[in-house]
N, C-alpha and C. Protein backbone atom coordinates (compact mmCIF):
# COMPACT_ATOMS: atom_id res chain seq x y z
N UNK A 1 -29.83 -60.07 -17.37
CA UNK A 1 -30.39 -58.74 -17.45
C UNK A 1 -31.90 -58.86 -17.33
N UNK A 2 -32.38 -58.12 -16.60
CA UNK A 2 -33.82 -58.44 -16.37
C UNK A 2 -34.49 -56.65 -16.56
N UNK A 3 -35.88 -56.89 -17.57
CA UNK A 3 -36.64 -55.82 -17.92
C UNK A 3 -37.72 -55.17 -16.99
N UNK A 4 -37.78 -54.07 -16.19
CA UNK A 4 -38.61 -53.89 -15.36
C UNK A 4 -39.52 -52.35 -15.76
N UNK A 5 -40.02 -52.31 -15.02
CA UNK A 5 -41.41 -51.15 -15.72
C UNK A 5 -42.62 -52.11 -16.10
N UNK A 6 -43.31 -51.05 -16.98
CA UNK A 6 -44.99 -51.53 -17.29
C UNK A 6 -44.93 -52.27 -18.75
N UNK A 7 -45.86 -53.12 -18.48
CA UNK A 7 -45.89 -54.07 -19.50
C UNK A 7 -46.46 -53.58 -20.22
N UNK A 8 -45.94 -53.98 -21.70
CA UNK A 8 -47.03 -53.31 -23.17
C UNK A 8 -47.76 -53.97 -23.21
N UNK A 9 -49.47 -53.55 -23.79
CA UNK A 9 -50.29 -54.15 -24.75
C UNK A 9 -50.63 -53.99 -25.99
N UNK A 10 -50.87 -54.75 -26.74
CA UNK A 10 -50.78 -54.42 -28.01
C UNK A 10 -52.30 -54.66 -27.78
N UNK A 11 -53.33 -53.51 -29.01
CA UNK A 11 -54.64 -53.54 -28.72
C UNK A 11 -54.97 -53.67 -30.18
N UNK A 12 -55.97 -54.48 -30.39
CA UNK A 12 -56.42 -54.59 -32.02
C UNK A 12 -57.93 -54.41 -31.97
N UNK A 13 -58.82 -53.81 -33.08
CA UNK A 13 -60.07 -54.27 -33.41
C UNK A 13 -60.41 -54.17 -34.62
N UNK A 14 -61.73 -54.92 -34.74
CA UNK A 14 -62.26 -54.96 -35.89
C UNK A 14 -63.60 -55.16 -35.85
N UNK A 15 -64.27 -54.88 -36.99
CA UNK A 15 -65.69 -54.74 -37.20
C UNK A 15 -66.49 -56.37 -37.55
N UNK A 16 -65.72 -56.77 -37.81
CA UNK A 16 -66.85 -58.50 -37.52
C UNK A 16 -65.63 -59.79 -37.66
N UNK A 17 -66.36 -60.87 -36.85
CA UNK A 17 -65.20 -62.06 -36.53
C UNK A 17 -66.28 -63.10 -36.43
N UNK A 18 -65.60 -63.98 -36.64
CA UNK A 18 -66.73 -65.54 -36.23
C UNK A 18 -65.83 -66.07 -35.00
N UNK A 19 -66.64 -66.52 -33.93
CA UNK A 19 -66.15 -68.06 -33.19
C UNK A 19 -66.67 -69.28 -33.96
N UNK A 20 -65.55 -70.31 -34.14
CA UNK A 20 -66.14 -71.63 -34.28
C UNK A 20 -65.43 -72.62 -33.35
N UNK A 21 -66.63 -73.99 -33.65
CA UNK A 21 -66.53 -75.01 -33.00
C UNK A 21 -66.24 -75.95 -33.99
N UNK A 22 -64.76 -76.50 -34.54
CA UNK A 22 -64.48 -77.07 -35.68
C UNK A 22 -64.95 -75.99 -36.92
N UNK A 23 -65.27 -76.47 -37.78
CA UNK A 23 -66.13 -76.08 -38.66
C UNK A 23 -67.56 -75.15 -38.86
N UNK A 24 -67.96 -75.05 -37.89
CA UNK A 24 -69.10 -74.95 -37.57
C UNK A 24 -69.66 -73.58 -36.70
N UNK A 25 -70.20 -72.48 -36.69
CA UNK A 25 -70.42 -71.49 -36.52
C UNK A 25 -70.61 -71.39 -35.19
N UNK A 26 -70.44 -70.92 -33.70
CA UNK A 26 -70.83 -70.93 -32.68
C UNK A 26 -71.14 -69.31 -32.11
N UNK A 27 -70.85 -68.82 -33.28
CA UNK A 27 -71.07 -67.08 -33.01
C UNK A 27 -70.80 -66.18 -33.76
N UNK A 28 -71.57 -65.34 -34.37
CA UNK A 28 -70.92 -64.04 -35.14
C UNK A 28 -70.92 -62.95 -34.20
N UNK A 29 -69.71 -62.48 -34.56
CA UNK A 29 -69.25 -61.13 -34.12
C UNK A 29 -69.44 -59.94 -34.74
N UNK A 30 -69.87 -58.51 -33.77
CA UNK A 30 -69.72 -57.04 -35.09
C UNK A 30 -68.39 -56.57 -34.21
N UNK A 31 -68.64 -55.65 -33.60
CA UNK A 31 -67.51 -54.88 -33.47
C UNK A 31 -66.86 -55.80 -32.08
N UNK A 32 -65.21 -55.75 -32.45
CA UNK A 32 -64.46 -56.74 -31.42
C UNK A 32 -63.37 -55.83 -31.03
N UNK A 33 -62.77 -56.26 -30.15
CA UNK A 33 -61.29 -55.75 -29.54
C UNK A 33 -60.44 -56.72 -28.69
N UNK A 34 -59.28 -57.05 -29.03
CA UNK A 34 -58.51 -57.66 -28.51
C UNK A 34 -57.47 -56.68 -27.72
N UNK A 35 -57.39 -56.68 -25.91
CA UNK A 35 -56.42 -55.84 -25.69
C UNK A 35 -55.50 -57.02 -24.23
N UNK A 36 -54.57 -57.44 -25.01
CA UNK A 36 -53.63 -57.83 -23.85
C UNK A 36 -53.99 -59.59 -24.73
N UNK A 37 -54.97 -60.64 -23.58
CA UNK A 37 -54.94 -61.92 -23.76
C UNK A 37 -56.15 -61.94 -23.69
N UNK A 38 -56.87 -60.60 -23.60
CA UNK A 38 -58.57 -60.83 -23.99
C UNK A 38 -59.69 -59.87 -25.19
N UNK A 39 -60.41 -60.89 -25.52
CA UNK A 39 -61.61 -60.62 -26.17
C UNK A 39 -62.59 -59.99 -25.54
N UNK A 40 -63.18 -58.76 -26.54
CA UNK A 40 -64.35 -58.26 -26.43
C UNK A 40 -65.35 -57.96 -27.67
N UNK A 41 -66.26 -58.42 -27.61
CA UNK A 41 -67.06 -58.37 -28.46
C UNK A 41 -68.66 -58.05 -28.28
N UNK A 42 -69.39 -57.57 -29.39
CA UNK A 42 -70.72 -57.22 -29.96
C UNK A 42 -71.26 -58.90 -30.26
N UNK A 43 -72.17 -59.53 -30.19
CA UNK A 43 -72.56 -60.65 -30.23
C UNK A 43 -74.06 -60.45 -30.87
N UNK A 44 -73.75 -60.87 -32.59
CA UNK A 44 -74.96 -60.49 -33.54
C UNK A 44 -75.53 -62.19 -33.16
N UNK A 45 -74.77 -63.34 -33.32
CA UNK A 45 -75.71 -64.53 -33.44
C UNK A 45 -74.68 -65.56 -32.42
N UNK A 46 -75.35 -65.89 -31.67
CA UNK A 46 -74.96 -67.08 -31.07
C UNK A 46 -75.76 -68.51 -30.90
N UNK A 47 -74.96 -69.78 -31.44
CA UNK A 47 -75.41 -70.51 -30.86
C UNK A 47 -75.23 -70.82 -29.30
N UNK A 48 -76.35 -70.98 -28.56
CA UNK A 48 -76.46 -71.50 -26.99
C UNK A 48 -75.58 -72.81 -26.77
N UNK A 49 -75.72 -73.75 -27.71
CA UNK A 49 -74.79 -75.05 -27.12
C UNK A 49 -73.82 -75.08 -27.57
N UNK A 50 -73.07 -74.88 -28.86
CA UNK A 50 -71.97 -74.55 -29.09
C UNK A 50 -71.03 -73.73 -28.25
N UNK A 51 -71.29 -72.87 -27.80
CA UNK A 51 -70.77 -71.52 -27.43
C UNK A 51 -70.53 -72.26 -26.43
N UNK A 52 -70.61 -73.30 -25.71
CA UNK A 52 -70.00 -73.58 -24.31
C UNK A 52 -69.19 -75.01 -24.83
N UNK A 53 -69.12 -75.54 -26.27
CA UNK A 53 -67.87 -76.73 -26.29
C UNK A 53 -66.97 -76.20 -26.26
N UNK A 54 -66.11 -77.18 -26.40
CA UNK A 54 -64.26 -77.01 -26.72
C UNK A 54 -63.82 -77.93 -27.66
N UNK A 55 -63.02 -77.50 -28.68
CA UNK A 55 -62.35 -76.15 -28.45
C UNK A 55 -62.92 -74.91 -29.81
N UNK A 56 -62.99 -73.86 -28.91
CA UNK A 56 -63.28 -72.68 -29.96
C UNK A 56 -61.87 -72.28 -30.27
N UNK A 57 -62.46 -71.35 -31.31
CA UNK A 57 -61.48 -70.72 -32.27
C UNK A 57 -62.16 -69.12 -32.42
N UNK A 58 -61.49 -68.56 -32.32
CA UNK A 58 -61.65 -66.76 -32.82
C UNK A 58 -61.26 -66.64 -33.72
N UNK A 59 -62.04 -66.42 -35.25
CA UNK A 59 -61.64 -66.20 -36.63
C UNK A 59 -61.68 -65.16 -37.34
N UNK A 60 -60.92 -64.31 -37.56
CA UNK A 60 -61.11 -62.90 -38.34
C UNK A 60 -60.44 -63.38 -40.35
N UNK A 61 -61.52 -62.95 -40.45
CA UNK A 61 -61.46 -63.21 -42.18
C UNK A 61 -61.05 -62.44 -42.96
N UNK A 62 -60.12 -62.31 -43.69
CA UNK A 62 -59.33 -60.90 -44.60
C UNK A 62 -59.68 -60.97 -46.13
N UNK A 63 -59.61 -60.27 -46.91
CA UNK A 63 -60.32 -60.58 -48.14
C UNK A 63 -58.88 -61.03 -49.13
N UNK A 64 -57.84 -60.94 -48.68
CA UNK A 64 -56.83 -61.47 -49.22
C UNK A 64 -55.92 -62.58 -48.01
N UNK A 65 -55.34 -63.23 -48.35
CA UNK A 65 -54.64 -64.37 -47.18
C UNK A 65 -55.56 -64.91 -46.82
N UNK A 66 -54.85 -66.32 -46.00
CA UNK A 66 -55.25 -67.05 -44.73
C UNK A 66 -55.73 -66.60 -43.65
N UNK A 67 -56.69 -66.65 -42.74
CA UNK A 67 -57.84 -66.41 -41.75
C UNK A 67 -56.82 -66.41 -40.79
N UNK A 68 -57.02 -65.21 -39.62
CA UNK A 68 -56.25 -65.44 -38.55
C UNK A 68 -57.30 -66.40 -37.50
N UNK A 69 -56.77 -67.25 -37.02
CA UNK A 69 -57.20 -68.34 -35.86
C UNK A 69 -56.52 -68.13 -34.27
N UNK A 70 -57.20 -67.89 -33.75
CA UNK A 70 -56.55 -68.12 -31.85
C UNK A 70 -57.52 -68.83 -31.09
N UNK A 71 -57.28 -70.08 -30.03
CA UNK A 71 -57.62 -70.61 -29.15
C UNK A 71 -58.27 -69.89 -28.33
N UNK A 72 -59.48 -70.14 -27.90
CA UNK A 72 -60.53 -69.40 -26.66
C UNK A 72 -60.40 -70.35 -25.43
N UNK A 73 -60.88 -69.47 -24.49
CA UNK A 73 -61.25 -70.17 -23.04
C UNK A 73 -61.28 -69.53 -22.21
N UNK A 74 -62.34 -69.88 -21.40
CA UNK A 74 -63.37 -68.58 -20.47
C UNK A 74 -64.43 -67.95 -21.34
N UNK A 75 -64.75 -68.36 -21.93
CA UNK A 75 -66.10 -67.89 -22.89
C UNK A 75 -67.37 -67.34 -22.03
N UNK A 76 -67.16 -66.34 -21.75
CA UNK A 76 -68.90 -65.71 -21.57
C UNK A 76 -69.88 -64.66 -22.09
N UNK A 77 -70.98 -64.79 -22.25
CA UNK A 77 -71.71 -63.66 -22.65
C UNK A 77 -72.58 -63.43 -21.73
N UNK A 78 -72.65 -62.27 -22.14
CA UNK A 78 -73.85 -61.04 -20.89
C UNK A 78 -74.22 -59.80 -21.60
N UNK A 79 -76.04 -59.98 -21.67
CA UNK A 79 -76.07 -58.39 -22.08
C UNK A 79 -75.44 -58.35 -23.50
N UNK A 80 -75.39 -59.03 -24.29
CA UNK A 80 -75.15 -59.41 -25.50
C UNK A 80 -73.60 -59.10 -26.06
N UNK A 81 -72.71 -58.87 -25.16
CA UNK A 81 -71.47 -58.99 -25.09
C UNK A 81 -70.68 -60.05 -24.52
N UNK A 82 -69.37 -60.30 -25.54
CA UNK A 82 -68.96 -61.67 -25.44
C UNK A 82 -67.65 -61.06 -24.39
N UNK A 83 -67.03 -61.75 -23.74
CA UNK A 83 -65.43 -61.65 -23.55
C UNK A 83 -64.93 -62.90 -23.27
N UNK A 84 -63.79 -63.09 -23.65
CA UNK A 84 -63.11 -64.94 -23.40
C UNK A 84 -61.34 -64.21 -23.27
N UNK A 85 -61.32 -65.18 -23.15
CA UNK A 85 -59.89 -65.24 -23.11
C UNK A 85 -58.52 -66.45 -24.10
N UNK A 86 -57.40 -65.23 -25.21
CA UNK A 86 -57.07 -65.56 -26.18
C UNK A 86 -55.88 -66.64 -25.31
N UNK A 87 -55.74 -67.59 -25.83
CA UNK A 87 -54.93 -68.74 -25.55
C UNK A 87 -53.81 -68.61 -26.96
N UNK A 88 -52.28 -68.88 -26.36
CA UNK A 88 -51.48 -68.57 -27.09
C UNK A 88 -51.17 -69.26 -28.02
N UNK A 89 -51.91 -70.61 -28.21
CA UNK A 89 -51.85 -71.75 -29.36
C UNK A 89 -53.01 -71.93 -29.85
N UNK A 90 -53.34 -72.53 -31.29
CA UNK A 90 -54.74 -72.79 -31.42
C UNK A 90 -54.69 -74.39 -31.50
């Protein structure tokens, strides 16, 4: 049986996120949106050399639970907006 028509996206945002590189800060985020397998973001602080290793992580912090984590790649900024692309493993 095969499903045909338009594909869903599920669209999320939020008001601030970190990228890291291990441990280590490679970007704060304000306002973000995830729609489909990509990132968009407001870009308050970036580090320049970080921001181009591997492997990043997209971290949204909750004030209760464990941190959600997803794998990046395609990382760019412009005009002080980020977009990358969410990788389905971290």
């Amino acid at each position: 049986m095969a499903v045909e028509g338009a594909r869903h996206r599920i669209v999320i945002e939020g008001i601030g996120a970190t990228i890291r590189l291990g441990y280590q800060k490679a970007a704060d985020l304000g306002a973000w949106r995830v729609e489909g397998d990509w990132l968009t973001a407001d870009v308050r602080m970036v580090d320049a050399f970080r921001i181009t290793q591997t492997p990043l992580l997209f971290e949204i912090v909750y004030p209760d639970g464990p941190p959600t984590r997803r794998a990046l790649a395609d990382v760019s900024i412009a005009a002080g907006r980020l977009s990358a692309r969410l990788l389905r493993h971290a």
